[in-house]
N, C-alpha and C. Protein backbone atom coordinates (compact mmCIF):
# COMPACT_ATOMS: atom_id res chain seq x y z
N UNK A 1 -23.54 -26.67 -9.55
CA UNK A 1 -23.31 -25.45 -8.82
C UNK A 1 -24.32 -25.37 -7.69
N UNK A 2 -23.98 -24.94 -6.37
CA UNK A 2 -24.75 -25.01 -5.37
C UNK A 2 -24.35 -23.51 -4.81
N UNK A 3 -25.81 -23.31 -3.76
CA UNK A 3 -25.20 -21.79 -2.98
C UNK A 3 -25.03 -22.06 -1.93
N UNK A 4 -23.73 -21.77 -1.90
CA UNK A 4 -22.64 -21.98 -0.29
C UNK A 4 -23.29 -20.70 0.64
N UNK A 5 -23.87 -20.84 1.64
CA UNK A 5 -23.64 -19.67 3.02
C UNK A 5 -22.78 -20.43 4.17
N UNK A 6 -22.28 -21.41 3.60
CA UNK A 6 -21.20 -22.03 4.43
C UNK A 6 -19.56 -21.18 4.41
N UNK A 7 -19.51 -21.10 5.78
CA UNK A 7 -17.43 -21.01 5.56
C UNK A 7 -16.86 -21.53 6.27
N UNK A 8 -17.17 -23.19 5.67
CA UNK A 8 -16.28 -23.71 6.39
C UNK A 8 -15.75 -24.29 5.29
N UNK A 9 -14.62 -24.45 5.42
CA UNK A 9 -13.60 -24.32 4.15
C UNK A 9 -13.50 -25.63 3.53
N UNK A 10 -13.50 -26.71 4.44
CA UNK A 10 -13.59 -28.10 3.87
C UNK A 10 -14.83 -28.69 3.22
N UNK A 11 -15.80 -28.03 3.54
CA UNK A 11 -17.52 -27.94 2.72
C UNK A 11 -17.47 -27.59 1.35
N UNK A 12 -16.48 -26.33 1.14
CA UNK A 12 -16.88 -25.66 -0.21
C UNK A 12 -16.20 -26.58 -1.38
N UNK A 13 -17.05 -26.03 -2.28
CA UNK A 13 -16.64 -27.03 -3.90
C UNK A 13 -16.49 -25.98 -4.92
N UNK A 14 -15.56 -26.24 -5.62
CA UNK A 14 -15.07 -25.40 -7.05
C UNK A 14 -16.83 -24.92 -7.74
N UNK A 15 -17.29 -23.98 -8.10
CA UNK A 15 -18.71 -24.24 -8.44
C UNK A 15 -19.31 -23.43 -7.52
N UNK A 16 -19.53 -23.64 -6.50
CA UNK A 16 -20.31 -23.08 -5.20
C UNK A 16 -20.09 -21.56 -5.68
N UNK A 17 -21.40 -21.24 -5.49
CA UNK A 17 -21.81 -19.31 -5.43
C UNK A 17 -22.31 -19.02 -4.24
N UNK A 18 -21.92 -17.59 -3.83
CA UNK A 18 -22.66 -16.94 -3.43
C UNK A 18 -22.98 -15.87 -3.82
N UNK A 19 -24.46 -15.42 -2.94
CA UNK A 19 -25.15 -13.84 -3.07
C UNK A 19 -24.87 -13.30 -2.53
N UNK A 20 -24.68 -12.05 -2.82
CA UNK A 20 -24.51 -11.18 -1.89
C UNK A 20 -25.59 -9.80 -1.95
N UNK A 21 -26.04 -9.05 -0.93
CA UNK A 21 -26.95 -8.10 -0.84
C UNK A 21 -27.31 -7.72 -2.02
N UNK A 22 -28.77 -6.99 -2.36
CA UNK A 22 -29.24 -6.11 -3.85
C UNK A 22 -28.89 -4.86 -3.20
N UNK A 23 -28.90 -4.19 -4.20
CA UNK A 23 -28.96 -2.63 -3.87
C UNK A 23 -29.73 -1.96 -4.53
N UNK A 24 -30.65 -1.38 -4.47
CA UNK A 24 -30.98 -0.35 -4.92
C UNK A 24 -30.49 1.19 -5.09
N UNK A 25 -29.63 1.89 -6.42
CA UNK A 25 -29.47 2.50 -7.01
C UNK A 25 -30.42 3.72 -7.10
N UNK A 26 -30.14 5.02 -6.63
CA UNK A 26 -30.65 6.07 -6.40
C UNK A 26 -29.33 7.41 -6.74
N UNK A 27 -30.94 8.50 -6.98
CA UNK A 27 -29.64 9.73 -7.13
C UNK A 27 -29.12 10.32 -5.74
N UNK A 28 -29.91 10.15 -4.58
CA UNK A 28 -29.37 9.62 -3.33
C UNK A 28 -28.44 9.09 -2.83
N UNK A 29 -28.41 8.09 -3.29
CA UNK A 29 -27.37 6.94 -2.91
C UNK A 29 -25.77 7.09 -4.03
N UNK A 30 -26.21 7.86 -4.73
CA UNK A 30 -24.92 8.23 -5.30
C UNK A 30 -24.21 9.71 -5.15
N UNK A 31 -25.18 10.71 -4.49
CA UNK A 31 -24.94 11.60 -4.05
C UNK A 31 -24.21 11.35 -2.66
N UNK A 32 -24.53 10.34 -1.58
CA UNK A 32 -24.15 9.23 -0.38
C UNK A 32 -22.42 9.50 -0.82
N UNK A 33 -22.51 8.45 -2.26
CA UNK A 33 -21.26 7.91 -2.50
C UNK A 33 -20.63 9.45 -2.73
N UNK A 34 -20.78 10.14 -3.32
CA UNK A 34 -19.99 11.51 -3.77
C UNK A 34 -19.13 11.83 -2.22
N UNK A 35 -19.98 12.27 -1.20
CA UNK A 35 -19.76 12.54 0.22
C UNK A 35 -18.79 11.93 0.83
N UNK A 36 -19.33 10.29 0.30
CA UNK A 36 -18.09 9.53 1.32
C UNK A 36 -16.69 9.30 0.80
N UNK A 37 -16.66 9.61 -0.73
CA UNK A 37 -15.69 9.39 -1.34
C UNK A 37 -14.75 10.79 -1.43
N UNK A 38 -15.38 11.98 -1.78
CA UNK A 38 -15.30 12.73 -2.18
C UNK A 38 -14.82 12.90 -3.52
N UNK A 39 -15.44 12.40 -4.27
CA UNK A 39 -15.58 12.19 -5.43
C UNK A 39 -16.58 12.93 -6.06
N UNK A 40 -16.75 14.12 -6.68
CA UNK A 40 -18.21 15.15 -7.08
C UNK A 40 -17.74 15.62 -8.86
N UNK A 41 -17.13 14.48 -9.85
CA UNK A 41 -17.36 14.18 -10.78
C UNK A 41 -18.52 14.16 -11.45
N UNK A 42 -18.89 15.86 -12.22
CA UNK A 42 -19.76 16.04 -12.99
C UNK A 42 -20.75 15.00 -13.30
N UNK A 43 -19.76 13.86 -14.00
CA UNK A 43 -21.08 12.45 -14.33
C UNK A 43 -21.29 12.00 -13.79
N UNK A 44 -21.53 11.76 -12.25
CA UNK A 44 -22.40 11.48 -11.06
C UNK A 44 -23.24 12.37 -10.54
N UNK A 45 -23.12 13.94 -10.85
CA UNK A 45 -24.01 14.61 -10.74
C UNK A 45 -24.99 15.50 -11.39
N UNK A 46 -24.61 15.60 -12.63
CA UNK A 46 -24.89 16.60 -13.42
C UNK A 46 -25.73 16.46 -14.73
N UNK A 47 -26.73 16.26 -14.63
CA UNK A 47 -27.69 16.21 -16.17
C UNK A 47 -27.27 16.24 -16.70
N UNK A 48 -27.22 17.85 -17.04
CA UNK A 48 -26.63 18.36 -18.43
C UNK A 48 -25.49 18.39 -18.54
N UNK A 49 -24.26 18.38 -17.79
CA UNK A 49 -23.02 17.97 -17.91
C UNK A 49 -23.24 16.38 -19.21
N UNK A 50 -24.14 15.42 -18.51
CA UNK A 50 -24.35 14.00 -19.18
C UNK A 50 -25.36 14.22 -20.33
N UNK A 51 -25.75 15.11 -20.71
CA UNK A 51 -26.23 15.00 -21.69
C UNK A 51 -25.77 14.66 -23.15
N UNK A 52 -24.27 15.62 -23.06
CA UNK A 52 -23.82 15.05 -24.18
C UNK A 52 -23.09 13.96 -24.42
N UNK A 53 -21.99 13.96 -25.47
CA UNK A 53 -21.50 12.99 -25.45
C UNK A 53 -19.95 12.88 -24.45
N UNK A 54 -20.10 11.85 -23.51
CA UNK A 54 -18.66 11.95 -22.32
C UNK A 54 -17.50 10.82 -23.27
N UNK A 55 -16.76 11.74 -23.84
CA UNK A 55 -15.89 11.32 -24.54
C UNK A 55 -16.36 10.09 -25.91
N UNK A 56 -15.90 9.05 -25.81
CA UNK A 56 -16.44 8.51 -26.80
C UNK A 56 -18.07 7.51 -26.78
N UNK A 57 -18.42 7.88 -25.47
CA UNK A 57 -19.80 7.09 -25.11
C UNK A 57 -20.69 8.21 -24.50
N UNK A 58 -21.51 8.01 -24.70
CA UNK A 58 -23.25 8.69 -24.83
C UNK A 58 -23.39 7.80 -23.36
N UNK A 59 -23.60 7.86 -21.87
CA UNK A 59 -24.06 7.44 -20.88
C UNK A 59 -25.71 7.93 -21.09
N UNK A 60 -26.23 9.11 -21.70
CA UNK A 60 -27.64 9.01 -21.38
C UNK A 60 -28.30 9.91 -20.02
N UNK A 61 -27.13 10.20 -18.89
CA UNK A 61 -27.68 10.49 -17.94
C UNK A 61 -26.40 10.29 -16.66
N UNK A 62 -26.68 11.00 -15.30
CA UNK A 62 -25.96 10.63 -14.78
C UNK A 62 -25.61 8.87 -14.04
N UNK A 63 -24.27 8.79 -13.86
CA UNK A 63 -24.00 6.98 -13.28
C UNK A 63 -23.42 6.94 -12.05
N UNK A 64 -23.03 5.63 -11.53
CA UNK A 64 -22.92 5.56 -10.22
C UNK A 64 -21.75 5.36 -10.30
N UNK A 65 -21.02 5.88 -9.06
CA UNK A 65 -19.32 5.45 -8.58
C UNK A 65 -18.98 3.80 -9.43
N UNK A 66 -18.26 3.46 -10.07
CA UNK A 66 -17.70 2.49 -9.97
C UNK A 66 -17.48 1.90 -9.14
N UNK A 67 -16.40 2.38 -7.67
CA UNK A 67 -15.93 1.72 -6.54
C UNK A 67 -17.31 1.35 -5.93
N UNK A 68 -18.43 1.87 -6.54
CA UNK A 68 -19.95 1.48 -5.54
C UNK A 68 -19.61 -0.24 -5.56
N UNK A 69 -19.85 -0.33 -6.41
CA UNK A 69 -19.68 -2.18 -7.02
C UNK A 69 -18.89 -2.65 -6.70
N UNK A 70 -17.20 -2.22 -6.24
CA UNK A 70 -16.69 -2.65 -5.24
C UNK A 70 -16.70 -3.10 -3.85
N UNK A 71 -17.69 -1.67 -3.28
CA UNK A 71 -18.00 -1.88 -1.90
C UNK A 71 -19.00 -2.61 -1.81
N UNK A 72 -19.70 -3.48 -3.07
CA UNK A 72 -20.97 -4.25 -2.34
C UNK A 72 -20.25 -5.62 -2.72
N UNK A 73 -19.12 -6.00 -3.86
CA UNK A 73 -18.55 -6.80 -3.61
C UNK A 73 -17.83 -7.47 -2.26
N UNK A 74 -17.02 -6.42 -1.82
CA UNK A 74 -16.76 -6.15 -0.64
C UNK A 74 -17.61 -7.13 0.62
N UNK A 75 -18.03 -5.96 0.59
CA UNK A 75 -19.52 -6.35 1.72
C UNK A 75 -19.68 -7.65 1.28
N UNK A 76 -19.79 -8.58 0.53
CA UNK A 76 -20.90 -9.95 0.20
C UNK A 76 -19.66 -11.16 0.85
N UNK A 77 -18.35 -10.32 0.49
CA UNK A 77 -17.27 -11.35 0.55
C UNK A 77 -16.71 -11.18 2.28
N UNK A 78 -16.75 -10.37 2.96
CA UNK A 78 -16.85 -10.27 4.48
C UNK A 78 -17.64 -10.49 4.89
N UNK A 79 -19.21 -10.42 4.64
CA UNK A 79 -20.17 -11.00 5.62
C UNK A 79 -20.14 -13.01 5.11
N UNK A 80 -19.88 -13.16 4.19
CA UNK A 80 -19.45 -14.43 4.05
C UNK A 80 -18.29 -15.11 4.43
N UNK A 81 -17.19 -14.75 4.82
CA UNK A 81 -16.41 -15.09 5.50
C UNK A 81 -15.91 -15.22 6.92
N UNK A 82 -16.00 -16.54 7.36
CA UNK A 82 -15.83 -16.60 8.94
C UNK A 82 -14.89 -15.78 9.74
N UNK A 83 -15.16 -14.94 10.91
CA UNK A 83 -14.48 -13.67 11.53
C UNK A 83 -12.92 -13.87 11.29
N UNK A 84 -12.29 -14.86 11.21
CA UNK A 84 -10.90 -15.35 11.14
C UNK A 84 -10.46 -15.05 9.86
N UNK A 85 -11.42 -15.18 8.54
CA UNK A 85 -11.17 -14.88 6.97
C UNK A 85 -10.83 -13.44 6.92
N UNK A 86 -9.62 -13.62 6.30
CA UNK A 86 -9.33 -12.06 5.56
C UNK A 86 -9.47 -12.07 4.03
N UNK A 87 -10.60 -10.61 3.79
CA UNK A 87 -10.38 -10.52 2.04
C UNK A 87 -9.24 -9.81 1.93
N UNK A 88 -8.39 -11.13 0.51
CA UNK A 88 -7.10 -10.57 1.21
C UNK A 88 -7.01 -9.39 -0.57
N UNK A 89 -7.46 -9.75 -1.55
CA UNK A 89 -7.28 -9.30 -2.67
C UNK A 89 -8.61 -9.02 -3.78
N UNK A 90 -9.03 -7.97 -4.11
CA UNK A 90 -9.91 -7.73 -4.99
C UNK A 90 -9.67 -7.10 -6.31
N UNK A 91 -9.83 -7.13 -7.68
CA UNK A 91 -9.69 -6.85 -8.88
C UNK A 91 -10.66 -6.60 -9.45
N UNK A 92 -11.19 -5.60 -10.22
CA UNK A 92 -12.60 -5.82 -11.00
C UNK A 92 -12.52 -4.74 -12.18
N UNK A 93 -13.51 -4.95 -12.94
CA UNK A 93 -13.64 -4.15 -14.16
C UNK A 93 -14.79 -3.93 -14.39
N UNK A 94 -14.95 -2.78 -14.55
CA UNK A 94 -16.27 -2.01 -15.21
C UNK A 94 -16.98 -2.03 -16.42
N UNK A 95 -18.10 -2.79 -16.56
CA UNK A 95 -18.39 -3.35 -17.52
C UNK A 95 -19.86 -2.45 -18.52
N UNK A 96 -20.30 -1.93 -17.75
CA UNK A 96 -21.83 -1.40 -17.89
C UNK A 96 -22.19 -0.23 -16.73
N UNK A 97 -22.39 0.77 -17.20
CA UNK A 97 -23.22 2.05 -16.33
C UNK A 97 -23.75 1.83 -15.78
N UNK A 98 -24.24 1.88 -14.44
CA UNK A 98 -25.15 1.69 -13.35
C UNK A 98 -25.90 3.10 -13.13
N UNK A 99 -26.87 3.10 -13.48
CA UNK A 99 -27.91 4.50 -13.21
C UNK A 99 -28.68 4.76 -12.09
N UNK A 100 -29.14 5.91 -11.67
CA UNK A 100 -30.49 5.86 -10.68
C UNK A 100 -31.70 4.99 -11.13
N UNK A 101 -31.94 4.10 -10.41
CA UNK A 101 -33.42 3.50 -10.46
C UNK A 101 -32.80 1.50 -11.03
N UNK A 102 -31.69 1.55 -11.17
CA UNK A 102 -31.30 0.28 -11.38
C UNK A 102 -31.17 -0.46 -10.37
N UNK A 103 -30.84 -1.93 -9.91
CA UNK A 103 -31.06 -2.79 -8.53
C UNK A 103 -30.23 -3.61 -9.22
N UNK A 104 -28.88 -3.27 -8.47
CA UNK A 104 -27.47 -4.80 -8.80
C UNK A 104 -27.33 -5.77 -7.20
N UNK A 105 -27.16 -6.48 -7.93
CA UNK A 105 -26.61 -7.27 -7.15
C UNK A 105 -25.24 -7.82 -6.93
N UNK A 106 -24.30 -7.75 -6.05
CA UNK A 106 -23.16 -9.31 -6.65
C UNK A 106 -22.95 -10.73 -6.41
N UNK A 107 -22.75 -11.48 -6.79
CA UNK A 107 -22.56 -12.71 -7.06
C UNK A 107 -20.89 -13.43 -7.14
N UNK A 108 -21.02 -14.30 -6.53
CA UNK A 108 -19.36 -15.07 -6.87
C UNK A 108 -19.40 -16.28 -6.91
N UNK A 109 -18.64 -16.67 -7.40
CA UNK A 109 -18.25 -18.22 -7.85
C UNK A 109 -16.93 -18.92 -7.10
N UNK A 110 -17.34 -20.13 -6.68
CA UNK A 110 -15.45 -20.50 -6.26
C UNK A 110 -14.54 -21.48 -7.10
N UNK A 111 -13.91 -20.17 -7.44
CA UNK A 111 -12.82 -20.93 -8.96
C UNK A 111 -12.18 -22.02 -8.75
N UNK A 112 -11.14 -21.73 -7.42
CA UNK A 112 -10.21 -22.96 -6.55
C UNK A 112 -10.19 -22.12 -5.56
N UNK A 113 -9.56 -23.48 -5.26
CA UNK A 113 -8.96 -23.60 -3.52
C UNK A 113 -7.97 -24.41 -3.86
N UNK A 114 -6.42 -24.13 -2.28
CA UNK A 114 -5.89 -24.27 -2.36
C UNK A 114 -5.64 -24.16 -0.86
N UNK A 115 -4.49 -25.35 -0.25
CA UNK A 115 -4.06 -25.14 0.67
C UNK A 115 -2.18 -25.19 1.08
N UNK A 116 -2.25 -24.25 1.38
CA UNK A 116 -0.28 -24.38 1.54
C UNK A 116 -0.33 -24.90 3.37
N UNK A 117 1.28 -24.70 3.51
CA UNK A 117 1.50 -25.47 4.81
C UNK A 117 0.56 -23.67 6.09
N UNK A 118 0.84 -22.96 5.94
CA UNK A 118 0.38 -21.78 6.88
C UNK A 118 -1.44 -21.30 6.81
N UNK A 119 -1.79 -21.33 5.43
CA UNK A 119 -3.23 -20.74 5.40
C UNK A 119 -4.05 -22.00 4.22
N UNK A 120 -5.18 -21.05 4.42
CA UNK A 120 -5.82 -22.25 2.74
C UNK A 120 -6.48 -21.28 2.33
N UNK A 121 -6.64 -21.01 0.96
CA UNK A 121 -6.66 -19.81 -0.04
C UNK A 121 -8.02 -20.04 -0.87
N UNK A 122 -8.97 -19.45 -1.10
CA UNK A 122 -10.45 -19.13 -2.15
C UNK A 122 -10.32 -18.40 -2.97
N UNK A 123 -10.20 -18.66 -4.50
CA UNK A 123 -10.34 -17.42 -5.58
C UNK A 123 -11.68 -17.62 -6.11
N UNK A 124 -12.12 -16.91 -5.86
CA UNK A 124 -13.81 -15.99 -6.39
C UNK A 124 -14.03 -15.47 -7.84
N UNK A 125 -14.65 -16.00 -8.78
CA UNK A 125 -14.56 -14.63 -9.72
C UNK A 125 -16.03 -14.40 -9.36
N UNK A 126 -15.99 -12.48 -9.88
CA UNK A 126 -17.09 -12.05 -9.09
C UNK A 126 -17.80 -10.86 -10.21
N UNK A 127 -18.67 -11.08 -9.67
CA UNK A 127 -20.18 -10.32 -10.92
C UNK A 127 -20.68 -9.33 -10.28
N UNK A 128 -20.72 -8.58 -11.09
CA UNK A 128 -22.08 -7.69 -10.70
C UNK A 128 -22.98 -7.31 -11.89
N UNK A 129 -24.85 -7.61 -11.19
CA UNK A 129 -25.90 -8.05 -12.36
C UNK A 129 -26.46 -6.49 -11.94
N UNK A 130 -27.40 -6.20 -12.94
CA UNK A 130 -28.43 -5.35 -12.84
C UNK A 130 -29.85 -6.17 -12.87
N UNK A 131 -31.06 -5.56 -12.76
CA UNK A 131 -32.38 -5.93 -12.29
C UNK A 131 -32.65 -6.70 -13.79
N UNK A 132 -32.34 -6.13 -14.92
CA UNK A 132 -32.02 -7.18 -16.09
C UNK A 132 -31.17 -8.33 -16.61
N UNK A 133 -30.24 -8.47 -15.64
CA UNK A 133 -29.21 -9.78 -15.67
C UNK A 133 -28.46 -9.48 -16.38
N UNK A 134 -27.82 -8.04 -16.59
CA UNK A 134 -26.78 -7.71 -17.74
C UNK A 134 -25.65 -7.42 -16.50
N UNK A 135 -24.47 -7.66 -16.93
CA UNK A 135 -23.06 -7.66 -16.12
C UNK A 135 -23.06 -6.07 -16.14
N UNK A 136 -22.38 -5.91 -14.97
CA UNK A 136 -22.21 -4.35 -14.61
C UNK A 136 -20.64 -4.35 -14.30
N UNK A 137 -20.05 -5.38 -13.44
CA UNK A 137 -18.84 -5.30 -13.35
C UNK A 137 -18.08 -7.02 -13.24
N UNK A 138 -16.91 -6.77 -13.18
CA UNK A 138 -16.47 -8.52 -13.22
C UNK A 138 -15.36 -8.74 -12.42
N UNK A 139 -14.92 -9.36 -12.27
CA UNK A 139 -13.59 -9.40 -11.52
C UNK A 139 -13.06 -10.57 -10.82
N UNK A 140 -12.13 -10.90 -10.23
CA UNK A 140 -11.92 -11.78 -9.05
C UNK A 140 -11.39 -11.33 -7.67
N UNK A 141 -11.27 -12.43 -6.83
CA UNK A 141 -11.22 -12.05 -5.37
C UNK A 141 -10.31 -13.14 -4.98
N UNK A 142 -9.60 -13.11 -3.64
CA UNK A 142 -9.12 -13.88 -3.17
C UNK A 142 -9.02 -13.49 -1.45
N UNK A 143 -9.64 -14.62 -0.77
CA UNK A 143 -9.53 -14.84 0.65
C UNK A 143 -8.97 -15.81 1.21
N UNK A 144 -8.71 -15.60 2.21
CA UNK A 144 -7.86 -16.09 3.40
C UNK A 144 -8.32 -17.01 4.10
N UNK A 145 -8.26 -18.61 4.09
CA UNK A 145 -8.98 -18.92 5.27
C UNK A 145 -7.65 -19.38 6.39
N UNK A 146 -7.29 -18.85 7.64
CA UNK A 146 -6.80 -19.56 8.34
C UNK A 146 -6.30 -21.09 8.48
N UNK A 147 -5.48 -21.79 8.87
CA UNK A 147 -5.54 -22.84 8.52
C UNK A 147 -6.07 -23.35 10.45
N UNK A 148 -6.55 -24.73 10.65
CA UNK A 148 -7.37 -24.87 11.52
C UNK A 148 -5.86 -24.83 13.02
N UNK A 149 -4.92 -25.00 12.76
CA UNK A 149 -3.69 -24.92 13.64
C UNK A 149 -2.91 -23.75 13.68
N UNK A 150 -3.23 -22.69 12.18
CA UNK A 150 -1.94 -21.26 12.35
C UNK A 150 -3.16 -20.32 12.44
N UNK A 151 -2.72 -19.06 12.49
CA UNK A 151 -3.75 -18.39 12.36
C UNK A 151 -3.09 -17.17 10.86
N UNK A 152 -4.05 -16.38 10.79
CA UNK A 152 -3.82 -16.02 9.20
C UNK A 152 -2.83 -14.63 9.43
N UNK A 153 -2.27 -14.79 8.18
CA UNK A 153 -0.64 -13.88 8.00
C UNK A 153 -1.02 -12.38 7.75
């Protein structure tokens, strides 16, 4: 396994990861997310709302947007892809609470590649760690690379 900051499509190997940005996790930064989402779901804001028990799990405290971990997936898989790459498909699952004061990161892997006669295709499966290396979310991805004669659909 090697870390690709390459996109050039004939470089990459089944194996190849990349990083993508840390974040640091704040009641800030999830108050941010409330705003931009409009999303103001008690358990992103509310202590004592989280104090007790939120259905069949005890969170402990308030957590962060889910879609947060999307958008930094997001982000890792567009700034890695050459201006011509479209992310064309993302999937993920929520694996672990993300709190104020935690630092995730995401990470991806390249499952395959594939090239048809119009484009050539990258499936990603994709992580997200906390500052302890425990999975926060999982998922896969799939991008677009142009092919070097069409341009992408």
């Amino acid at each position: 396994m090697t870390k690709t900051t390459t996109t050039d499509f004939d470089t990459l190997r089944d194996g190849d990861t990349i990083d993508g940005p840390t974040f640091a996790v704040s009641r800030e930064s999830i108050r941010l997310f409330c705003d931009a989402s409009l999303d103001y779901n008690p358990l992103h804001l509310d202590d004592d709302y989280m104090k007790g028990d939120f259905g069949r799990t005890n969170f402990g405290g308030i957590i962060m947007h889910g879609m947060n971990n999307f958008g930094l997936i997001s982000r890792m898989i567009t700034d890695w892809l050459p201006p011509e790459g479209v992310h064309r498909r993302l999937e993920t699952r929520w694996v672990k609470p993300v709190r104020p004061g935690d630092v995730i990161q995401p990470t991806a892997s390249i499952k395959a590649r594939q090239t048809t006669h119009k484009s050539r295709w990258v499936l990603l499966d994709v992580q997200v760690r906390n500052q302890k290396g425990e999975q926060v979310a999982v998922g896969e991805a799939m991008v677009e690379f142009p092919s070097p004669t069409g341009a992408a659909a």
